[in-house]
N, C-alpha and C. Protein backbone atom coordinates (compact mmCIF):
# COMPACT_ATOMS: atom_id res chain seq x y z
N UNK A 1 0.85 -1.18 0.00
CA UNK A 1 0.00 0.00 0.00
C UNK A 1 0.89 1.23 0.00
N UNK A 2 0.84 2.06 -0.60
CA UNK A 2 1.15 3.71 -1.12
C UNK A 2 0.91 4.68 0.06
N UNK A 3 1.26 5.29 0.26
CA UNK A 3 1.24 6.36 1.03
C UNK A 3 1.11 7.54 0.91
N UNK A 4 1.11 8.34 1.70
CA UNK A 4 1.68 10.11 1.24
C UNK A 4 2.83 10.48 0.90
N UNK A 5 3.49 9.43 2.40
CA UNK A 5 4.75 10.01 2.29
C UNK A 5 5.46 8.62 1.41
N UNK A 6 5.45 7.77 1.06
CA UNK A 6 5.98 6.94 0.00
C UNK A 6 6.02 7.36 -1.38
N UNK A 7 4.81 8.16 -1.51
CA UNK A 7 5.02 8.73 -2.81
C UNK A 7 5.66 9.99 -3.14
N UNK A 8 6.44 10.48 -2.14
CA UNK A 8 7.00 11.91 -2.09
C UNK A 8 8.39 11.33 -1.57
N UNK A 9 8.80 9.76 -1.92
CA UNK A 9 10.09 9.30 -1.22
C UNK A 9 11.51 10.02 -1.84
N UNK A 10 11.12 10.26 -3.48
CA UNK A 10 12.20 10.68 -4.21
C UNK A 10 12.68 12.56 -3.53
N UNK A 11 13.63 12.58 -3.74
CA UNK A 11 14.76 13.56 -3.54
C UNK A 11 13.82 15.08 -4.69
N UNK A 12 14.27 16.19 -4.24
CA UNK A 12 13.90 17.18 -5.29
C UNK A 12 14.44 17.02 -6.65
N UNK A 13 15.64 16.53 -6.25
CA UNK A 13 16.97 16.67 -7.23
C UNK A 13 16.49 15.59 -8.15
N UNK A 14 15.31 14.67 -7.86
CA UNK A 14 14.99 13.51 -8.50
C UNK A 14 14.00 13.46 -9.38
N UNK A 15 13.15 14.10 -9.03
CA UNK A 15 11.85 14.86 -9.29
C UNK A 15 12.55 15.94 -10.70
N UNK A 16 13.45 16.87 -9.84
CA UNK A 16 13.85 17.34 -11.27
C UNK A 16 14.34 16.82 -12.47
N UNK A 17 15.37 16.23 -12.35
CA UNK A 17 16.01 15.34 -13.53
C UNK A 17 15.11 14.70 -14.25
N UNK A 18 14.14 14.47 -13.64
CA UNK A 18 12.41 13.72 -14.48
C UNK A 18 11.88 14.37 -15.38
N UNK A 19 11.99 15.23 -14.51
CA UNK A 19 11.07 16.88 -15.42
C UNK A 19 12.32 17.50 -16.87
N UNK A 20 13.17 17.35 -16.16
CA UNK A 20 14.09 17.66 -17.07
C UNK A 20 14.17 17.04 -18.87
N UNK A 21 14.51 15.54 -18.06
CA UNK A 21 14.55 14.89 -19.38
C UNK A 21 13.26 15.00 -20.32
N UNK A 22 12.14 14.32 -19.23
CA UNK A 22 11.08 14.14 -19.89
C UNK A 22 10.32 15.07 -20.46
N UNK A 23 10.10 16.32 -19.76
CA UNK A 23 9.55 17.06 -20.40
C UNK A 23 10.28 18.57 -20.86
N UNK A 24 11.11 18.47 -20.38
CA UNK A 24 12.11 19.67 -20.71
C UNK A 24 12.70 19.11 -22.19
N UNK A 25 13.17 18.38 -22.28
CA UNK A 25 13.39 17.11 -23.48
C UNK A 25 12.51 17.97 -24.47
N UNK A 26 11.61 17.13 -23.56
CA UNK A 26 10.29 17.34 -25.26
C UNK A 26 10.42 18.69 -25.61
N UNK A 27 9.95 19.77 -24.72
CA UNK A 27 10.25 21.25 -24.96
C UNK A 27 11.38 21.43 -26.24
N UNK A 28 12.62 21.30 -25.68
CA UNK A 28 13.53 21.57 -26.28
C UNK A 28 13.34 20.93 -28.03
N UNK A 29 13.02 19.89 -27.76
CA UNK A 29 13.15 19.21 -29.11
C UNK A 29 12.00 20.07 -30.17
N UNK A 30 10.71 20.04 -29.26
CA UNK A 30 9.63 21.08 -30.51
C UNK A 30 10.32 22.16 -30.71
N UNK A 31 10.69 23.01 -29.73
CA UNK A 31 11.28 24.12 -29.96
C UNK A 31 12.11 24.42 -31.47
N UNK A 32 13.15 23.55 -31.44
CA UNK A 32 14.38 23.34 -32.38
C UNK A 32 13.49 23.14 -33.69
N UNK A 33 12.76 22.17 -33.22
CA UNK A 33 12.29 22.17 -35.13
C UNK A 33 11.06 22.69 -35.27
N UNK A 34 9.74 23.04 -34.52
CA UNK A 34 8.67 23.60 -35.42
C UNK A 34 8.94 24.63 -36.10
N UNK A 35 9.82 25.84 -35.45
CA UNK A 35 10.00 26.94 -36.75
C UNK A 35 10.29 26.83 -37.79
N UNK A 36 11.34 25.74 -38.00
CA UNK A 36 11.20 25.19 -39.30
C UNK A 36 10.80 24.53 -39.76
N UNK A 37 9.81 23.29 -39.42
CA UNK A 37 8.47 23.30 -40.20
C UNK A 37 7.89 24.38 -40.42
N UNK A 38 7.23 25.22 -39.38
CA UNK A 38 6.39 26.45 -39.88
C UNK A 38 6.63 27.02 -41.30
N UNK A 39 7.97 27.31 -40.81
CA UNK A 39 8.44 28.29 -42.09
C UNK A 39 8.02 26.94 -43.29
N UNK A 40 8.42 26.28 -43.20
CA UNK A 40 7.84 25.29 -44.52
C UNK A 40 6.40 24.70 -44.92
N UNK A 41 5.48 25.36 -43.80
CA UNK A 41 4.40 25.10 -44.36
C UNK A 41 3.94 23.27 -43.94
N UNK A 42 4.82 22.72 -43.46
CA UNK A 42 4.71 21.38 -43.26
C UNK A 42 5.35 20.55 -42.30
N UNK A 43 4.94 19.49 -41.35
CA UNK A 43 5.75 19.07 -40.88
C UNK A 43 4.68 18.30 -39.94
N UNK A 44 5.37 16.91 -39.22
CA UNK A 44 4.77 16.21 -38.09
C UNK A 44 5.27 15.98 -36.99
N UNK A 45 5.24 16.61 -35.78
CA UNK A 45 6.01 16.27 -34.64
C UNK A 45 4.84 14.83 -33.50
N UNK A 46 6.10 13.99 -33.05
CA UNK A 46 5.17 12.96 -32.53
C UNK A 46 6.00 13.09 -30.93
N UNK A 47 5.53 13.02 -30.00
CA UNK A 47 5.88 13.32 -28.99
C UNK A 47 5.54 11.57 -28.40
N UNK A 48 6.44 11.13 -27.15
CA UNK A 48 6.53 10.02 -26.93
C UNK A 48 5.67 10.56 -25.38
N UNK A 49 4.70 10.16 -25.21
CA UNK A 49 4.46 10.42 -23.11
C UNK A 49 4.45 8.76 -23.06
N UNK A 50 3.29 9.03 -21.99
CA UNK A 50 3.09 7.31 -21.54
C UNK A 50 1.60 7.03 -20.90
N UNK A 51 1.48 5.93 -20.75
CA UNK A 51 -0.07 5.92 -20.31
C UNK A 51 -0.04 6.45 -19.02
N UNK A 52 1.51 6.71 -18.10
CA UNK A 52 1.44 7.68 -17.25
C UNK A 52 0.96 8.83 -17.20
N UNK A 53 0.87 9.36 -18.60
CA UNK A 53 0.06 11.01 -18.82
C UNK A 53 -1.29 10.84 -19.23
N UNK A 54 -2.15 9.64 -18.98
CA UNK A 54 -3.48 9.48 -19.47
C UNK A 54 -4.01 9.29 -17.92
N UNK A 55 -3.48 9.13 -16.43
CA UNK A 55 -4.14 8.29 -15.69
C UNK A 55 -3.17 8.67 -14.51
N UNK A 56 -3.67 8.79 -12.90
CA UNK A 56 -2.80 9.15 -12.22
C UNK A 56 -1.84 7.39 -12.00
N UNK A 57 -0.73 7.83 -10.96
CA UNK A 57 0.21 6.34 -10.97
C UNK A 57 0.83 7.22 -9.68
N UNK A 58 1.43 6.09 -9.02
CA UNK A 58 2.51 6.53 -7.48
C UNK A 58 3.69 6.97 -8.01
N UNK A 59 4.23 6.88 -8.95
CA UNK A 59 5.86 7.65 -9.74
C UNK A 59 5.35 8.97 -9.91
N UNK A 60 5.44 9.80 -9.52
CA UNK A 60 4.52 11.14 -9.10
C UNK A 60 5.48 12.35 -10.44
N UNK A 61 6.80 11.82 -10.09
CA UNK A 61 7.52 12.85 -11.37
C UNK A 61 7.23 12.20 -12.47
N UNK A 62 7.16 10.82 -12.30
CA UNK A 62 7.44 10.75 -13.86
C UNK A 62 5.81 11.02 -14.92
N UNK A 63 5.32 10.69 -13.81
CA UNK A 63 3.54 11.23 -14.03
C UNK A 63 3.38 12.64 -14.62
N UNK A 64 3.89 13.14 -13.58
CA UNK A 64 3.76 14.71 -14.06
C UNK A 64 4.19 15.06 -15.02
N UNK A 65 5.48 14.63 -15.51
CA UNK A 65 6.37 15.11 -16.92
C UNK A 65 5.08 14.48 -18.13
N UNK A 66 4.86 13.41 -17.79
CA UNK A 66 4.20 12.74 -18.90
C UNK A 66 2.70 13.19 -19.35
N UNK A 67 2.10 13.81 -18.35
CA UNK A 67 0.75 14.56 -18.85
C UNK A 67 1.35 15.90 -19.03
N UNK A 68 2.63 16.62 -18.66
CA UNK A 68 2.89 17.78 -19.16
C UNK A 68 3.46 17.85 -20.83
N UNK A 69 3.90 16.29 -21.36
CA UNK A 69 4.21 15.71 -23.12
C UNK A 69 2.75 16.34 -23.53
N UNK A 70 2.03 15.04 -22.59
CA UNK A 70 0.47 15.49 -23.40
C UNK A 70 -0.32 16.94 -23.52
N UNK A 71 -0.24 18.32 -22.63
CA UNK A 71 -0.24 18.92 -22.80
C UNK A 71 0.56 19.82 -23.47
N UNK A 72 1.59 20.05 -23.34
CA UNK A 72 2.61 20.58 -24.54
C UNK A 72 2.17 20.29 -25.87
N UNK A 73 1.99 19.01 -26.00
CA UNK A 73 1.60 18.35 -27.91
C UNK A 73 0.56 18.88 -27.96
N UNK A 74 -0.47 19.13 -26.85
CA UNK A 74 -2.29 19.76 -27.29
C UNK A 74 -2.05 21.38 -27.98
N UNK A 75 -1.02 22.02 -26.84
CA UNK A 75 -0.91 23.77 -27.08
C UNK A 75 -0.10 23.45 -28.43
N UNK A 76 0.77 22.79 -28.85
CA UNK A 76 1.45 23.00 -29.77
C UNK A 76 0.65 22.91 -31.19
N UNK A 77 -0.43 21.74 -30.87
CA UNK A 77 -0.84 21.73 -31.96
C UNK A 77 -1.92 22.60 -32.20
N UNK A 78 -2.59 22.87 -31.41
CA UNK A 78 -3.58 23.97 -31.65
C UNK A 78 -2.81 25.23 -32.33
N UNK A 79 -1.73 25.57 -31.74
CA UNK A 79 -0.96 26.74 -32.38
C UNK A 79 -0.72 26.91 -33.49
N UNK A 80 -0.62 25.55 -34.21
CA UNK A 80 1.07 25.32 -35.10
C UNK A 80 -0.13 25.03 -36.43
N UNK A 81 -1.28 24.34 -36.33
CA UNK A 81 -2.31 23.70 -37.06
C UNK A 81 -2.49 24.89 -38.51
N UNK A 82 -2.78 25.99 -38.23
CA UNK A 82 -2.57 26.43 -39.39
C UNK A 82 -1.38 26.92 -40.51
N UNK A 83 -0.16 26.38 -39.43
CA UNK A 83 1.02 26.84 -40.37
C UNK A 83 1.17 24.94 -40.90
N UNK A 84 0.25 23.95 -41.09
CA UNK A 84 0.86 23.49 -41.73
C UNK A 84 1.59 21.86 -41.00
N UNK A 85 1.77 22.60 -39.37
CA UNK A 85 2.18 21.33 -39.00
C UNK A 85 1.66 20.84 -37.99
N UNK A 86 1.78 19.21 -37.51
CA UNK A 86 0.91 18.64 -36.73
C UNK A 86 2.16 18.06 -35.83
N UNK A 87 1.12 17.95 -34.60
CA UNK A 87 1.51 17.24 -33.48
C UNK A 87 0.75 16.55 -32.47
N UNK A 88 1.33 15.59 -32.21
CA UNK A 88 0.97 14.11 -31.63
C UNK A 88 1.33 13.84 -30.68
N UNK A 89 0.37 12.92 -29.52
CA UNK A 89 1.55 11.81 -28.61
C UNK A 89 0.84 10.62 -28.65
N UNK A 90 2.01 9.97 -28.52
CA UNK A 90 1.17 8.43 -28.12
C UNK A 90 2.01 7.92 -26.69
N UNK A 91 1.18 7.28 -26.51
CA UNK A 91 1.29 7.01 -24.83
C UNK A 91 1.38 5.39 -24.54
N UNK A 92 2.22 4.83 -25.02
CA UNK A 92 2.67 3.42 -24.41
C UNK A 92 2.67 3.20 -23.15
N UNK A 93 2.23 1.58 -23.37
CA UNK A 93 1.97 1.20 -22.05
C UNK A 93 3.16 0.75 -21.56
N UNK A 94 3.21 -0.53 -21.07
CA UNK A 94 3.99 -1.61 -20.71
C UNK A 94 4.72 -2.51 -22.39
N UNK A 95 6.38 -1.80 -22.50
CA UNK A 95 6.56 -2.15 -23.40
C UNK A 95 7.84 -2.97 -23.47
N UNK A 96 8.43 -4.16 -24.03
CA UNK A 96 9.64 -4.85 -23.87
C UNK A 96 10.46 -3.82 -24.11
N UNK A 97 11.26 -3.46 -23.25
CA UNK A 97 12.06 -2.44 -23.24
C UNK A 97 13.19 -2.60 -21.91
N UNK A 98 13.96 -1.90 -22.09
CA UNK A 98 15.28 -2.49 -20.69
C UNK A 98 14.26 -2.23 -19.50
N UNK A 99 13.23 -1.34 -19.41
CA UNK A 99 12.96 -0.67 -18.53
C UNK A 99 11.59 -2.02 -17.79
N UNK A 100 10.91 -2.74 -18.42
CA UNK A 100 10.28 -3.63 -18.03
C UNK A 100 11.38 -4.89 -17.58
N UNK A 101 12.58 -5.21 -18.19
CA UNK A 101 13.74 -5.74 -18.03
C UNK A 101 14.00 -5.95 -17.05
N UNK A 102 14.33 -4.59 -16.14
CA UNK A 102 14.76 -4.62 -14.98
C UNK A 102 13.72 -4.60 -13.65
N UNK A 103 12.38 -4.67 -14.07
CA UNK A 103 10.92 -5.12 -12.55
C UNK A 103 11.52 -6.46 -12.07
N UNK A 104 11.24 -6.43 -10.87
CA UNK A 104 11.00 -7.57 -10.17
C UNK A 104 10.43 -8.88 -11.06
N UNK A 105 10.78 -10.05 -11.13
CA UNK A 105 9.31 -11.38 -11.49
C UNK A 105 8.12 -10.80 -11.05
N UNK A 106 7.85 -10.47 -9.92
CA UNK A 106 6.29 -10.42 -9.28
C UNK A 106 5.73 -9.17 -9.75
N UNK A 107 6.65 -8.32 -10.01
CA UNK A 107 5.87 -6.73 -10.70
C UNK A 107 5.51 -7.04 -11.70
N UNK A 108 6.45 -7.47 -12.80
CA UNK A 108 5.88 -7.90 -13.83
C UNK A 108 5.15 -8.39 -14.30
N UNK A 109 4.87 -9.89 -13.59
CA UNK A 109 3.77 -10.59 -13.47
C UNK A 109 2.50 -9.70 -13.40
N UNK A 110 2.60 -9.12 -12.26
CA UNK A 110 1.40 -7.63 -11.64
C UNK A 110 1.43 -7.82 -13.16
N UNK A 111 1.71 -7.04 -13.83
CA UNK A 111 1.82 -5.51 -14.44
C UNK A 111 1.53 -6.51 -15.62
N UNK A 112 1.32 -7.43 -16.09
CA UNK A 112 1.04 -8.40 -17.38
C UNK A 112 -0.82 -8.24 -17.60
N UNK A 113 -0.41 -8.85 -16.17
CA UNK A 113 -1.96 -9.64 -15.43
C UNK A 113 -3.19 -8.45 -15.77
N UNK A 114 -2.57 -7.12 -15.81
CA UNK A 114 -3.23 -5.91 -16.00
C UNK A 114 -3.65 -5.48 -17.42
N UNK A 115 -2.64 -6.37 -18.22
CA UNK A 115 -3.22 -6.36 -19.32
C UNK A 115 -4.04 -7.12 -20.36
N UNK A 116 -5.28 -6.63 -20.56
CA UNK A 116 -6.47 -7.53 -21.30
C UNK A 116 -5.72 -8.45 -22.74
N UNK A 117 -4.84 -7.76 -23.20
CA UNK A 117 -4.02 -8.68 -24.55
C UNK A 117 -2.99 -9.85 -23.95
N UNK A 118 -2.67 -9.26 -22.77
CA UNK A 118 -1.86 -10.80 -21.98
C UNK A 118 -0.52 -10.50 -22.14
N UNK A 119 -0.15 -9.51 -22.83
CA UNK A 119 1.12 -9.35 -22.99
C UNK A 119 1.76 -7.86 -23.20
N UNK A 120 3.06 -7.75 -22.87
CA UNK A 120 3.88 -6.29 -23.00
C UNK A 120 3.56 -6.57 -24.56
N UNK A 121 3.52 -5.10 -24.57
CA UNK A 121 3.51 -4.33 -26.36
C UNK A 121 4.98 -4.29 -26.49
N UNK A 122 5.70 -4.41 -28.28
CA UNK A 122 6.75 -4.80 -28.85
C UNK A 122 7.12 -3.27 -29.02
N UNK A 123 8.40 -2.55 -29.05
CA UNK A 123 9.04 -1.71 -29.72
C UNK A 123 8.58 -1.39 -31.03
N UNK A 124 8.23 -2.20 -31.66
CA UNK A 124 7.94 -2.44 -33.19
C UNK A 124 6.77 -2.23 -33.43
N UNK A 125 5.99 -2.34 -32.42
CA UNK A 125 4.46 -1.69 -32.37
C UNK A 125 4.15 0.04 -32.38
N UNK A 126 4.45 0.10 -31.27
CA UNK A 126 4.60 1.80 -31.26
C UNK A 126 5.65 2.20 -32.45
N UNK A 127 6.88 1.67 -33.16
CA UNK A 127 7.21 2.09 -34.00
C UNK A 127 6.42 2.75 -35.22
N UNK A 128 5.35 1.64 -35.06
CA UNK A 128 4.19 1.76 -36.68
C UNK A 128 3.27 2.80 -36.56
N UNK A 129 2.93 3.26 -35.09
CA UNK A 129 1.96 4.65 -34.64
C UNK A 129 3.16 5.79 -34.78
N UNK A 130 3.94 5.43 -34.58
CA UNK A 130 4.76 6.53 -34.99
C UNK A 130 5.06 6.85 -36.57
N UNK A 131 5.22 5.86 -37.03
CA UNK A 131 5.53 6.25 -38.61
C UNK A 131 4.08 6.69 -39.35
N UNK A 132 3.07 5.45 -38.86
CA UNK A 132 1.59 6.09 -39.17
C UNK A 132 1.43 8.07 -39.20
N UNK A 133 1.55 8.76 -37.43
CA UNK A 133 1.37 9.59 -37.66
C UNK A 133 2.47 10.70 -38.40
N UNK A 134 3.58 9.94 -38.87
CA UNK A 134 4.51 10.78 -39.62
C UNK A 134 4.32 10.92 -40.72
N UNK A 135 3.53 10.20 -41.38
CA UNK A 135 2.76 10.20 -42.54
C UNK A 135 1.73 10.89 -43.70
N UNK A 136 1.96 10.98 -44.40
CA UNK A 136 0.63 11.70 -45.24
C UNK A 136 -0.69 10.98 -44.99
N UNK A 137 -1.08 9.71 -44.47
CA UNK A 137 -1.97 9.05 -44.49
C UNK A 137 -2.50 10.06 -42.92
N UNK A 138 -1.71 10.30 -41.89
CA UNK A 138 -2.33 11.23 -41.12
C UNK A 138 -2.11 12.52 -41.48
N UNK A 139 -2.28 12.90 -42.38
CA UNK A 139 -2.58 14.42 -42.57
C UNK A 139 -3.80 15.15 -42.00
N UNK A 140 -4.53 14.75 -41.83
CA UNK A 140 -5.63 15.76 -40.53
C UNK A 140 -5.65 15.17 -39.64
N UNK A 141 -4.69 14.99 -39.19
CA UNK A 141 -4.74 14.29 -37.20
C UNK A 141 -3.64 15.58 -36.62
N UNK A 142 -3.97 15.88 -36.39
CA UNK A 142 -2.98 17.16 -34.79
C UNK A 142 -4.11 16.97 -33.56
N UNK A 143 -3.10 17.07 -32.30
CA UNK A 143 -3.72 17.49 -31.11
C UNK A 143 -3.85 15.58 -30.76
N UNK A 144 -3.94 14.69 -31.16
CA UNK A 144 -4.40 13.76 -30.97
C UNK A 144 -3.35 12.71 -29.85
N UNK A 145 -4.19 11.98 -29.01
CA UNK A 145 -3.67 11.38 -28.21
C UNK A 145 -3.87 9.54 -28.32
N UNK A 146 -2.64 8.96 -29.13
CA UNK A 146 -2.65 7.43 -29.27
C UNK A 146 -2.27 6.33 -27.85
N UNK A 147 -3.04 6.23 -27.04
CA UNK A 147 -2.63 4.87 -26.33
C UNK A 147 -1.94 3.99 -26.83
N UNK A 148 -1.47 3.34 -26.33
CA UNK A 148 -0.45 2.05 -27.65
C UNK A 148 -0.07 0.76 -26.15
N UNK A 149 -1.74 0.58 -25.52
CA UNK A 149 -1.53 -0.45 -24.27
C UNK A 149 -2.14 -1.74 -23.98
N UNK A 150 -2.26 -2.32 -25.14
CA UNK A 150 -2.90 -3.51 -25.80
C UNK A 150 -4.43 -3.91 -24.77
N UNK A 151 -4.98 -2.51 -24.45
CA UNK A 151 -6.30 -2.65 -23.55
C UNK A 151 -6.07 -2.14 -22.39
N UNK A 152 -4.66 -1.78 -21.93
CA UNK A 152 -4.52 -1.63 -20.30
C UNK A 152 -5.99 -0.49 -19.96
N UNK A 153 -6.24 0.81 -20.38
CA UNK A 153 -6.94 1.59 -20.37
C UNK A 153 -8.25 1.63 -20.70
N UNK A 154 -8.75 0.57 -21.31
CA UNK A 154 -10.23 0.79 -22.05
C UNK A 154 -11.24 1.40 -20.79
């Protein structure tokens, strides 16, 4: 069982570096390139959050960074929509990745059991929502938010 103070266990300094990467990251990266999409009239930015930014969770930074992806991609795209370019996130769930790698057996197990498809989603999956929305085939999708959690969320 979770706490108050269990979930406030991490350091400031910990909390930041979260914020940093994750959503300071993202910042930085739209930053660098929508002007130049703009200026070109074209372009697709896909922002990576997680089903952490669809739903609260006890990782409290990494939560926060991840609905701050999903908001960032909403303002951006509302902004950016008439010059031309779009922006996205999709929000993976539980995916074979180092990061499921390194759970406990029993978390994992948890964390399977949670999902209605029975199994972690592949790298190669979210690869294809990503190239999907990089695509001309999504040309009127901005602002939009892809789950990619083989049911975790329905």
């Amino acid at each position: 069982i979770y706490t108050a103070q269990s979930i406030f266990d991490s350091s400031a300094e910990s909390f930041q570096r979260t914020i940093e990467v994750n959503q300071l990251g993202t910042y930085l990266g739209m930053a660098a390139i929508a002007p130049i999409m703009a200026s070109q009239k074209s372009g697709s930015i896909v922002n990576i959050s997680s089903v952490a930014g669809m739903r609260g969770q006890v990782n409290i930074a990494y939560m926060a960074s991840k609905w701050a992806v999903r908001g960032m991609t909403k303002g951006v795209a509302k902004t950016l929509a008439n010059s031309g370019v779009r922006c996205n996130s999709i929000h993976p769930g539980a995916v074979n990745t180092d990061i499921l790698f390194g759970l406990e057996d029993r978390t994992l197990k948890h964390l399977i059991s949670t999902i209605p498809m029975g199994r972690p989603g592949e790298p190669s999956e979210v690869a294809k929502v990503v190239t999907f929305l990089l695509s001309d085939a999504a040309s009127y999708i901005t602002g939009a938010e892809i789950v990619v959690v083989g049911g975790m969320i329905t």
